[in-house]
PDB file of N, CA and C in Angstrom:
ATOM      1  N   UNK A   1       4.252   7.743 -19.982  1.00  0.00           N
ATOM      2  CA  UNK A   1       4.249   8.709 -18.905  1.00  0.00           C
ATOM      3  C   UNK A   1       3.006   8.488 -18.049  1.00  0.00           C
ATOM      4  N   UNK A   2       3.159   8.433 -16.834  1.00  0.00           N
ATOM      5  CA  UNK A   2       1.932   8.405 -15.529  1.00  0.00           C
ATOM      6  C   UNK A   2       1.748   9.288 -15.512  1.00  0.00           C
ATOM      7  N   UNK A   3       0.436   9.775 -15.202  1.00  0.00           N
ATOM      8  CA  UNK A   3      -0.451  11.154 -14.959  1.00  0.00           C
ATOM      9  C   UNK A   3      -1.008  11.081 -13.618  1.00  0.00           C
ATOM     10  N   UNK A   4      -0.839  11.314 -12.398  1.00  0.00           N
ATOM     11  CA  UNK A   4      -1.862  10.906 -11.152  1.00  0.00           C
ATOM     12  C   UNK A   4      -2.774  11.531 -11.891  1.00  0.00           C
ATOM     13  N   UNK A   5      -4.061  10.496 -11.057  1.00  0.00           N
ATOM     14  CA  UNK A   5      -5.498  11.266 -10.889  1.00  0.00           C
ATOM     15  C   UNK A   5      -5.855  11.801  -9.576  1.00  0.00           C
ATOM     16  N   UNK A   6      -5.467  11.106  -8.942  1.00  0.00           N
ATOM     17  CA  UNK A   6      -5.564  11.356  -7.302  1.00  0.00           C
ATOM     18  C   UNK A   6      -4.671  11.338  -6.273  1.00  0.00           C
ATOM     19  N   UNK A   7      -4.354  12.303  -5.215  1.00  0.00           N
ATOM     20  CA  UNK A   7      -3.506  12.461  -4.408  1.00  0.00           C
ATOM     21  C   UNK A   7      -3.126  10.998  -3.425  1.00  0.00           C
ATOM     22  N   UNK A   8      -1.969  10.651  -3.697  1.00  0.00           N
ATOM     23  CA  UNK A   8      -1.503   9.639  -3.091  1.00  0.00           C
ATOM     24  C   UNK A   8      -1.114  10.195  -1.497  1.00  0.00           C
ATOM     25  N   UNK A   9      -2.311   9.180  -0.688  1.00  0.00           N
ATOM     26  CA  UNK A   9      -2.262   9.420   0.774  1.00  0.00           C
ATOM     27  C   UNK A   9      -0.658   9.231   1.970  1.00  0.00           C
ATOM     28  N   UNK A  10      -0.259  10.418   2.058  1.00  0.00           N
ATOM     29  CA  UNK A  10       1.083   9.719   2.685  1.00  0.00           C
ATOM     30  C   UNK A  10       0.790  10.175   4.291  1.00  0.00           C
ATOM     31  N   UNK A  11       1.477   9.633   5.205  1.00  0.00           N
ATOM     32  CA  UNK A  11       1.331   9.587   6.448  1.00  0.00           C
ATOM     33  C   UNK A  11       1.214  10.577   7.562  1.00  0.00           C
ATOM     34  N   UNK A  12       1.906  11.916   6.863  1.00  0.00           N
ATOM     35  CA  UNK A  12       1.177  13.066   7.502  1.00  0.00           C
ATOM     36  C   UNK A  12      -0.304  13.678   7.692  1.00  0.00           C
ATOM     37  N   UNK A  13      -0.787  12.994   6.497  1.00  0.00           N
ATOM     38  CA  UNK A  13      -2.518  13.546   5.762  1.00  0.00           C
ATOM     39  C   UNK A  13      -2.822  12.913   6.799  1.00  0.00           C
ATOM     40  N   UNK A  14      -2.439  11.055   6.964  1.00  0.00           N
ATOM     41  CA  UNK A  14      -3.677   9.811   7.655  1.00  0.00           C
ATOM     42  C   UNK A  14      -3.922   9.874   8.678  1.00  0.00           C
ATOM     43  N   UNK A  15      -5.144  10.229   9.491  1.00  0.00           N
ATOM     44  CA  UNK A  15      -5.436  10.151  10.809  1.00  0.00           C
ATOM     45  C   UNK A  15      -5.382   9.079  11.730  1.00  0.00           C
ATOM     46  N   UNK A  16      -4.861   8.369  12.710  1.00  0.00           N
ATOM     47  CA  UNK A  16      -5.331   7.042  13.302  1.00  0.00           C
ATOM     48  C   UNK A  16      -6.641   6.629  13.041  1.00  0.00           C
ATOM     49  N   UNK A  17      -6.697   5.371  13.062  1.00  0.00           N
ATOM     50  CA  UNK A  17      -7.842   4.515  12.635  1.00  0.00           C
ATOM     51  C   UNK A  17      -8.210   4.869  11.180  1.00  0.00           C
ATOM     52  N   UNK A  18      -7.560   5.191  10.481  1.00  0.00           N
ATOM     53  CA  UNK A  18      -7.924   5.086   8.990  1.00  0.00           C
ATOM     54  C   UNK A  18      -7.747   3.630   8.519  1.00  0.00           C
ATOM     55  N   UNK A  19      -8.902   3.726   7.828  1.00  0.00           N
ATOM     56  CA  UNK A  19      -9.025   1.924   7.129  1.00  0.00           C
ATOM     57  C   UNK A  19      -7.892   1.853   6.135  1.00  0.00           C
ATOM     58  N   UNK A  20      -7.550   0.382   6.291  1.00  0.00           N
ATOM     59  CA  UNK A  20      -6.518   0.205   4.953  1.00  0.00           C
ATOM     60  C   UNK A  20      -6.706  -1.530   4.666  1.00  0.00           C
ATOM     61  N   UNK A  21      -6.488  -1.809   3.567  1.00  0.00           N
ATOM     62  CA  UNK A  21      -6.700  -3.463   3.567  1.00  0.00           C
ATOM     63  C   UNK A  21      -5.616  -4.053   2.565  1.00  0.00           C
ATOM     64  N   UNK A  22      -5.830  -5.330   2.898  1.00  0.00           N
ATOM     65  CA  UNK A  22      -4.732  -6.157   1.755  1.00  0.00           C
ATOM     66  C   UNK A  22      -5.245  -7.345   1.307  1.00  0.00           C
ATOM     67  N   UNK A  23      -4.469  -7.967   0.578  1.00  0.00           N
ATOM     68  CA  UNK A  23      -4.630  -9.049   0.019  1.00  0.00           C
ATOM     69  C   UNK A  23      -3.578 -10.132  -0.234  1.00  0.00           C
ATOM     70  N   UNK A  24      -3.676 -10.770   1.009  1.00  0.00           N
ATOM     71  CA  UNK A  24      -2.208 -11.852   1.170  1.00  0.00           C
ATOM     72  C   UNK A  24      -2.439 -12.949   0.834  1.00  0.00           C
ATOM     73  N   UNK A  25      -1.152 -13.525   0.315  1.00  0.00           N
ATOM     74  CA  UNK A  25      -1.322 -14.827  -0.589  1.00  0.00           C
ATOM     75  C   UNK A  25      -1.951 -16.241   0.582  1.00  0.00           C
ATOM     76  N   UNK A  26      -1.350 -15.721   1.730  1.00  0.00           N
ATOM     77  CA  UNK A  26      -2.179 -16.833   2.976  1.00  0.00           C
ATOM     78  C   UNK A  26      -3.556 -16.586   3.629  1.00  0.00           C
ATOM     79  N   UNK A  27      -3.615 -14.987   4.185  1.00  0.00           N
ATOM     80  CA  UNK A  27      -4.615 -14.708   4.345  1.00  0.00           C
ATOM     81  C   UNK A  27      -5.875 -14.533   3.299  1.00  0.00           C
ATOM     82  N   UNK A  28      -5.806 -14.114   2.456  1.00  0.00           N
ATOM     83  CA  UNK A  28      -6.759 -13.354   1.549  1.00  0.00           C
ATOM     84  C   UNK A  28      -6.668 -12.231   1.381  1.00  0.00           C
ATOM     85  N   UNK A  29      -8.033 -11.426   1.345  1.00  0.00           N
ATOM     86  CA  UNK A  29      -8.391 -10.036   1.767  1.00  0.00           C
ATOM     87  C   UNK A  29      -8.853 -10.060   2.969  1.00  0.00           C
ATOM     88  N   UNK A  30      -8.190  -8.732   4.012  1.00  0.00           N
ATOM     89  CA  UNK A  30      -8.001  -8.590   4.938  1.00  0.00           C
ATOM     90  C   UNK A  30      -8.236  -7.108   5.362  1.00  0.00           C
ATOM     91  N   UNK A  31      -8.894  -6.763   5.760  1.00  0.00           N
ATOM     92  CA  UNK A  31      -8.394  -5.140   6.424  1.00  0.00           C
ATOM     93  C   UNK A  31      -8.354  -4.766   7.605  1.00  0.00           C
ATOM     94  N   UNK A  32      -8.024  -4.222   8.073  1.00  0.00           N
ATOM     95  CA  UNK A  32      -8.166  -3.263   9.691  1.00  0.00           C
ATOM     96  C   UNK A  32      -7.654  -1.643   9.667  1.00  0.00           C
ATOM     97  N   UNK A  33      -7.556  -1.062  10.834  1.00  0.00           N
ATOM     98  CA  UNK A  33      -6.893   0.365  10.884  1.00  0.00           C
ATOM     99  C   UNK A  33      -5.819   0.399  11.218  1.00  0.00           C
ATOM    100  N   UNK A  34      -4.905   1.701  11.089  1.00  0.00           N
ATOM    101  CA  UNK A  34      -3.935   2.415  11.367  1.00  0.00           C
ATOM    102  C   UNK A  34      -4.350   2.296  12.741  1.00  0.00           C
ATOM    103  N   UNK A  35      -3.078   1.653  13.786  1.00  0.00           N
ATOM    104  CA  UNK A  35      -3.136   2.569  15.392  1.00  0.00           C
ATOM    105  C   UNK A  35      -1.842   3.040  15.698  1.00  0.00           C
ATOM    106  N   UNK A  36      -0.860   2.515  14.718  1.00  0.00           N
ATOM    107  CA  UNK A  36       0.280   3.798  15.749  1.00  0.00           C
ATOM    108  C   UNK A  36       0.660   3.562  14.668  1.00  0.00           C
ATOM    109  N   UNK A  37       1.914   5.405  14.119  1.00  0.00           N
ATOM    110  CA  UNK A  37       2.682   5.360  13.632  1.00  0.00           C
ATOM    111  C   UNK A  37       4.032   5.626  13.612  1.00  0.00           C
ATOM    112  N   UNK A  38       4.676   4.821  14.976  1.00  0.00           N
ATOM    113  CA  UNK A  38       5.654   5.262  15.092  1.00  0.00           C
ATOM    114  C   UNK A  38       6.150   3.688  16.063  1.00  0.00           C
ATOM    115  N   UNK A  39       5.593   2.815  15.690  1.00  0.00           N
ATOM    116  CA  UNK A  39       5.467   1.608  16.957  1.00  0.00           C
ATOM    117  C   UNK A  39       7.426   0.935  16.318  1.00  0.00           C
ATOM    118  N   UNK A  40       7.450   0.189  17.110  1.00  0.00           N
ATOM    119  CA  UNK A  40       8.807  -1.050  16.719  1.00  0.00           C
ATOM    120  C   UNK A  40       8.202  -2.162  16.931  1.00  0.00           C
ATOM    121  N   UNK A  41       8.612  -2.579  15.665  1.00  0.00           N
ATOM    122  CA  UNK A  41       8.580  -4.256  15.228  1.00  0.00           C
ATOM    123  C   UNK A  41       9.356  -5.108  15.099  1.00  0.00           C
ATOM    124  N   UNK A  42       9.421  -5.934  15.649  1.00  0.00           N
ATOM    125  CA  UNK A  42      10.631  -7.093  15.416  1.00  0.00           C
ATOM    126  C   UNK A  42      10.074  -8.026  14.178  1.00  0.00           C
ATOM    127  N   UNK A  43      10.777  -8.296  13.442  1.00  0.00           N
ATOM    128  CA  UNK A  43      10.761  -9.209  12.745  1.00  0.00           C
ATOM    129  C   UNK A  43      11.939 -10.584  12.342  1.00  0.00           C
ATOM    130  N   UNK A  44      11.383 -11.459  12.391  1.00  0.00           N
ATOM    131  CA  UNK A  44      12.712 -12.668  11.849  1.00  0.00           C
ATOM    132  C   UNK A  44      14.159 -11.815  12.878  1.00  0.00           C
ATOM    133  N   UNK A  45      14.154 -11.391  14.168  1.00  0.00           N
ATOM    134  CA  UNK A  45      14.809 -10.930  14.974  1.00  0.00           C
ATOM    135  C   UNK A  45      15.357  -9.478  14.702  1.00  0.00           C
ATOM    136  N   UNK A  46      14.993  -8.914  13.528  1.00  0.00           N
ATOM    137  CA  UNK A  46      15.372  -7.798  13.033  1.00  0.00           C
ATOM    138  C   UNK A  46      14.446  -6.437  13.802  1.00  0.00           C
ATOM    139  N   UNK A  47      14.724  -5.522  14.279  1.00  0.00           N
ATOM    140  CA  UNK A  47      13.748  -4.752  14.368  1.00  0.00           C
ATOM    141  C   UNK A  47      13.608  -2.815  13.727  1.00  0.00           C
ATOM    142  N   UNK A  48      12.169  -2.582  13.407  1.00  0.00           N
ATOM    143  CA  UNK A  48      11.863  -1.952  12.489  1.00  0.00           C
ATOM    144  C   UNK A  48      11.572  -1.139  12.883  1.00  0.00           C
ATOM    145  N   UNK A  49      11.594   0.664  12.982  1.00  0.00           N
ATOM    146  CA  UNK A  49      11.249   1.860  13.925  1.00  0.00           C
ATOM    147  C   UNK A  49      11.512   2.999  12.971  1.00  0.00           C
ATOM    148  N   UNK A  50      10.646   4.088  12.495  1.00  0.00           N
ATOM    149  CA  UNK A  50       9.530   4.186  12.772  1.00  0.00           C
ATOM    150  C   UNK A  50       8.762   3.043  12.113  1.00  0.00           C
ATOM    151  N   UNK A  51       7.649   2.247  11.931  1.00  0.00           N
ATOM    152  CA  UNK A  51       6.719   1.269  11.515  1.00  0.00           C
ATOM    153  C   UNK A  51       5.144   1.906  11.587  1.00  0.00           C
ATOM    154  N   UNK A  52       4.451   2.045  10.620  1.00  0.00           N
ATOM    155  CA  UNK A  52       3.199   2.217  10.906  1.00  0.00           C
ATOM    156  C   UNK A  52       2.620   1.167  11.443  1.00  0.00           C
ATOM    157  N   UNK A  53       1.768   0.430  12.667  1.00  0.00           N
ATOM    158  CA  UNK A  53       0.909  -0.612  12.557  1.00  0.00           C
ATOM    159  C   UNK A  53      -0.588  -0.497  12.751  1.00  0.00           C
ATOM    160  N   UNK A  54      -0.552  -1.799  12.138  1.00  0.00           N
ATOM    161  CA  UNK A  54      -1.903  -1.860  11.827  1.00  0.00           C
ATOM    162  C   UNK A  54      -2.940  -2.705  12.159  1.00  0.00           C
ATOM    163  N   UNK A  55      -4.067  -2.656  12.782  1.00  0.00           N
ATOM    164  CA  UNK A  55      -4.728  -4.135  13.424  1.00  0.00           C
ATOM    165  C   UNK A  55      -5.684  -4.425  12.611  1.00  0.00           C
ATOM    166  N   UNK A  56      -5.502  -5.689  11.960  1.00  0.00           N
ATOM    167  CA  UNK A  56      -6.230  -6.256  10.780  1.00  0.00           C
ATOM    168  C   UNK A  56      -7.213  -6.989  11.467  1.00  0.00           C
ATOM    169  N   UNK A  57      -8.151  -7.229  11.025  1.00  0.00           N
ATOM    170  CA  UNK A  57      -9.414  -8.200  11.257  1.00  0.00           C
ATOM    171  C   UNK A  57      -8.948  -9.715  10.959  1.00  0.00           C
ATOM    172  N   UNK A  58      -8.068 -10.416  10.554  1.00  0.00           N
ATOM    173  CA  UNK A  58      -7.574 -12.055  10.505  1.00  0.00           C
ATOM    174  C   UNK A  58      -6.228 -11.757  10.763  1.00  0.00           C
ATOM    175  N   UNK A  59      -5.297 -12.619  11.361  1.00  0.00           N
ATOM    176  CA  UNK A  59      -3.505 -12.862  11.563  1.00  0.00           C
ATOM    177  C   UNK A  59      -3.276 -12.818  10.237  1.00  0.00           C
ATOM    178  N   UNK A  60      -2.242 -12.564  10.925  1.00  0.00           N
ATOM    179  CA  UNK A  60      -0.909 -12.311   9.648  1.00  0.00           C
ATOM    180  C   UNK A  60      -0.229 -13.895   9.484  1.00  0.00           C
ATOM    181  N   UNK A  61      -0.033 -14.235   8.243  1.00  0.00           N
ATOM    182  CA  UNK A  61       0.774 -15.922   8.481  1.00  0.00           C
ATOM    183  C   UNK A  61       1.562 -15.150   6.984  1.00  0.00           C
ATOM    184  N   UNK A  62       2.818 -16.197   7.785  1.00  0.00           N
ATOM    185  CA  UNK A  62       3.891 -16.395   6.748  1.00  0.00           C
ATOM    186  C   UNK A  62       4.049 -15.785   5.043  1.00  0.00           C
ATOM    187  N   UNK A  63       2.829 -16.341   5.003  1.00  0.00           N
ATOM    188  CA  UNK A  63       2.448 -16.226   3.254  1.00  0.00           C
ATOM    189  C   UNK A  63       2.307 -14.822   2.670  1.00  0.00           C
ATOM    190  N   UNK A  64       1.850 -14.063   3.786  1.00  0.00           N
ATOM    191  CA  UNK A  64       1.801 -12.125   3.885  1.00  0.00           C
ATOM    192  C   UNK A  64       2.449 -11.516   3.260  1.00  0.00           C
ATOM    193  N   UNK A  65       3.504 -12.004   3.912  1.00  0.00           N
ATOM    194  CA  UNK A  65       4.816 -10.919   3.935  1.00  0.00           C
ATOM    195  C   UNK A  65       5.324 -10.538   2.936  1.00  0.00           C
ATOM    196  N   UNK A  66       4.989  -9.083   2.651  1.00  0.00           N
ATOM    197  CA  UNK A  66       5.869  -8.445   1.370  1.00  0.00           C
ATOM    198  C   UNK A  66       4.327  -8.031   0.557  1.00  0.00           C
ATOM    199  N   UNK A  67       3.391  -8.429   1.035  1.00  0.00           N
ATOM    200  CA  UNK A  67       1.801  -7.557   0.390  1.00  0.00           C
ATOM    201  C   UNK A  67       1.766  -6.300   0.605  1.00  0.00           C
ATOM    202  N   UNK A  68       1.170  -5.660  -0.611  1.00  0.00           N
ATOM    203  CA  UNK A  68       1.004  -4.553  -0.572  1.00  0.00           C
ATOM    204  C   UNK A  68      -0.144  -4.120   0.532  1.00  0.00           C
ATOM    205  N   UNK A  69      -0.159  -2.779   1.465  1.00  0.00           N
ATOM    206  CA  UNK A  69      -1.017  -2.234   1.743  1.00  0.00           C
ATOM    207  C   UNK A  69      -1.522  -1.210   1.499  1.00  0.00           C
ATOM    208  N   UNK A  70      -3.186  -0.901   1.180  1.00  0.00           N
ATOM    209  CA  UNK A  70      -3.541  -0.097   0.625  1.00  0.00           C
ATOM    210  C   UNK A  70      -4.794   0.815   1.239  1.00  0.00           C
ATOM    211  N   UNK A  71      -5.039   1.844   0.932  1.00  0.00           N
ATOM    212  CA  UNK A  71      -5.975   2.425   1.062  1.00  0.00           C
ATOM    213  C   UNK A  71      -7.540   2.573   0.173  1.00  0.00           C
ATOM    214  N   UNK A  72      -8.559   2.029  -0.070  1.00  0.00           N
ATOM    215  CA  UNK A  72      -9.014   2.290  -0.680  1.00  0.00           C
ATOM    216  C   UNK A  72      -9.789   3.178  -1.227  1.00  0.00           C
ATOM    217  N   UNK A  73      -9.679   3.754  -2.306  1.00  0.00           N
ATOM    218  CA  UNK A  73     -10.370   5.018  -2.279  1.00  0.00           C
ATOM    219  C   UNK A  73     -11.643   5.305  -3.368  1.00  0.00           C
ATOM    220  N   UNK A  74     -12.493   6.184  -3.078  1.00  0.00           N
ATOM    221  CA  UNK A  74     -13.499   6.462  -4.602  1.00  0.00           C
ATOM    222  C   UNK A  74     -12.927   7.372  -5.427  1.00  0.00           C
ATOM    223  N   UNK A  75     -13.251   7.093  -7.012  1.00  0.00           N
ATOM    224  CA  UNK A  75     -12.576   8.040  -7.941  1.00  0.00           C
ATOM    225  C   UNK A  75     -14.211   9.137  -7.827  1.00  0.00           C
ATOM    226  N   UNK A  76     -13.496  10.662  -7.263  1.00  0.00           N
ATOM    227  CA  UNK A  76     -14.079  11.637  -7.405  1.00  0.00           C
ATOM    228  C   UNK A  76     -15.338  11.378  -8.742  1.00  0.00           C
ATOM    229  N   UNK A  77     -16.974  11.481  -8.670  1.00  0.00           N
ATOM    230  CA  UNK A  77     -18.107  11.430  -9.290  1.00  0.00           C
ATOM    231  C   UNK A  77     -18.152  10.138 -10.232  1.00  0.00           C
ATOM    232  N   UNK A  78     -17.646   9.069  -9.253  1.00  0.00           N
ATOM    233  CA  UNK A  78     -17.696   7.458  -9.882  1.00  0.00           C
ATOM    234  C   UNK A  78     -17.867   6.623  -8.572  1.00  0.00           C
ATOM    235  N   UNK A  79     -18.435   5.513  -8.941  1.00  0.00           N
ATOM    236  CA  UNK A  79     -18.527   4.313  -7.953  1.00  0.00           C
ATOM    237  C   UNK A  79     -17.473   3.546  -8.281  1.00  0.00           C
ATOM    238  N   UNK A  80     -16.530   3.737  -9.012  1.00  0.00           N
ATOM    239  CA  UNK A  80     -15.045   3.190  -9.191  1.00  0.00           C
ATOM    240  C   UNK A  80     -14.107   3.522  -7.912  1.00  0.00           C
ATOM    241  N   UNK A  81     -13.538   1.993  -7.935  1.00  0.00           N
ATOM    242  CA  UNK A  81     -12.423   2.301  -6.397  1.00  0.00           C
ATOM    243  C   UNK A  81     -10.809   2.309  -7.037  1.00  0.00           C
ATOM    244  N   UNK A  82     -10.194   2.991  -6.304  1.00  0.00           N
ATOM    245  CA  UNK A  82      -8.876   2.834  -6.588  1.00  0.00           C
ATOM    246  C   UNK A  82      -7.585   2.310  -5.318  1.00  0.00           C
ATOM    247  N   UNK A  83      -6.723   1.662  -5.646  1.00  0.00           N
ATOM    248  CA  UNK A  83      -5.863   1.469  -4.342  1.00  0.00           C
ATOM    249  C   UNK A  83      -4.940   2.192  -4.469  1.00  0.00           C
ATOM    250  N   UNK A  84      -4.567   2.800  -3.234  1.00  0.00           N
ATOM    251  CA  UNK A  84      -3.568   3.816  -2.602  1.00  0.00           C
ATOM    252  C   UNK A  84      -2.916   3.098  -1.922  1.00  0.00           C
ATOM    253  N   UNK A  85      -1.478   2.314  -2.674  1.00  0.00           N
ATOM    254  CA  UNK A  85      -0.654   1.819  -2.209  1.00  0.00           C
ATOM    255  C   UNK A  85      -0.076   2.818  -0.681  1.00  0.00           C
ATOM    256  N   UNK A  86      -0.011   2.269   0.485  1.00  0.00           N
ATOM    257  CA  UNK A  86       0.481   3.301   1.432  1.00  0.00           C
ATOM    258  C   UNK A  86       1.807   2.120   2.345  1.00  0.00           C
ATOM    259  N   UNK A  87       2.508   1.048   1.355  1.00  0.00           N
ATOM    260  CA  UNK A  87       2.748   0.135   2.670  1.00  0.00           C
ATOM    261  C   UNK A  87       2.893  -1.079   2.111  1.00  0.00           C
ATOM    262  N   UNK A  88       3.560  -2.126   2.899  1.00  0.00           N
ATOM    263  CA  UNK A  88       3.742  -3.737   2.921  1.00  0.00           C
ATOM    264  C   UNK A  88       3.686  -4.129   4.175  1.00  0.00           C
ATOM    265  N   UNK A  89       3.108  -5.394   4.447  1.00  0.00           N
ATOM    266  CA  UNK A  89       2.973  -6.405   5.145  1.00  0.00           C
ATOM    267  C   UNK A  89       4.446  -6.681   5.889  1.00  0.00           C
ATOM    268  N   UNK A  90       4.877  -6.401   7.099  1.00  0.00           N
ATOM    269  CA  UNK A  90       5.992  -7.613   7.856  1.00  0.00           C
ATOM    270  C   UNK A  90       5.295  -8.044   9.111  1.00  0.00           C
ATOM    271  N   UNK A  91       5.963  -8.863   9.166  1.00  0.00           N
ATOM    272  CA  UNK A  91       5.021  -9.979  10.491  1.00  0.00           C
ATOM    273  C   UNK A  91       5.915  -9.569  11.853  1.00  0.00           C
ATOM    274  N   UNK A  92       4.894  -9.283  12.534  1.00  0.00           N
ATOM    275  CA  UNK A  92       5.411  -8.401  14.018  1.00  0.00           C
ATOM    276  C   UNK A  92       5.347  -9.374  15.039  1.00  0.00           C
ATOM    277  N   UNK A  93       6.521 -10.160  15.089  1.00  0.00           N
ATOM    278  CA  UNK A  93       7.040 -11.499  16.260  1.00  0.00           C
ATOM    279  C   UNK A  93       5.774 -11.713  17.094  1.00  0.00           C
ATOM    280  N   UNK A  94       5.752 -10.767  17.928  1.00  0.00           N
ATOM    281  CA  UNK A  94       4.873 -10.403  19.665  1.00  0.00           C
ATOM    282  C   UNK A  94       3.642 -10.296  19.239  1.00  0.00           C
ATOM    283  N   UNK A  95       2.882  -9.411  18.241  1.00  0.00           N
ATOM    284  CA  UNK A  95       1.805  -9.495  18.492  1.00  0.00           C
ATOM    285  C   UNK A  95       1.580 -10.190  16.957  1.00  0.00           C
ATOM    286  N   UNK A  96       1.513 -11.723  16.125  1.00  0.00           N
ATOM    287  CA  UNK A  96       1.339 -10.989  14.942  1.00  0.00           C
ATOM    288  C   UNK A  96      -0.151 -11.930  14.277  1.00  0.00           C
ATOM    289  N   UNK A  97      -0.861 -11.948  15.574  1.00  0.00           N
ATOM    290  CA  UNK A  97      -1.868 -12.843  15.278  1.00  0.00           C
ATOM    291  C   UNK A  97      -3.158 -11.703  15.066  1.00  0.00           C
ATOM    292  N   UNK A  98      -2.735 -10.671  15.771  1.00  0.00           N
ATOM    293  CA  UNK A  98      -3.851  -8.952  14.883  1.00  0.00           C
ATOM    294  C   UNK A  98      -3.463  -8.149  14.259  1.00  0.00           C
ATOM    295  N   UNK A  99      -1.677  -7.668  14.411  1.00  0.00           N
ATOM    296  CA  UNK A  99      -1.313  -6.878  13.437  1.00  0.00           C
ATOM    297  C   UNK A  99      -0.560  -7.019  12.003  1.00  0.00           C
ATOM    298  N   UNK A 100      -0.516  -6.145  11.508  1.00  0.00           N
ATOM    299  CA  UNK A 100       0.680  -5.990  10.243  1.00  0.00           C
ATOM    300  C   UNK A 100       0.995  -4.806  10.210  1.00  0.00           C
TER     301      UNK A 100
END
């Protein structure tokens, strides 16, 4: 049985520009902010609405896609971090050399 310890951040709580980061098998570790949550994405010609996006500090390549995105957080009276899964990686045709 799972017990949360901590409130898992969902998209009503997150303010724009909240940090979030990942770790893609092409990129690495990566992070940037939340700027819209409600944008459309095309992907592989498919397109995706509502979409949170997100402008990461390195492109998105191929290898991404399907990474978890997370929030990182402190465990309340510890220097321990925890990730707050909030999300995955798809590669956004038009812009996808800053976002995910």
């Amino acid at each position: 049985m799972l017990i949360p310890l901590l409130p898992t951040p969902n998209q009503e709580q997150l303010p724009l520009k909240t940090n979030v980061c990942a770790y893609g098998g092409a990129s690495g570790y990566v992070c940037g902010e939340i700027v819209d949550f409600a944008a459309t994405v095309t992907s592989y010609g498919l397109q995706f609405h509502p979409v949170t996006k997100v402008s990461m500090n390195k492109p998105c390549l191929e290898g991404d896609e399907g990474t978890p995105v997370y929030i990182p957080t402190n465990v309340p009276n510890s220097k321990q971090m925890v990730a707050n899964a909030v999300g995955q990686v798809i590669r956004d045709e038009k812009n996808s050399e800053i976002n995910m």
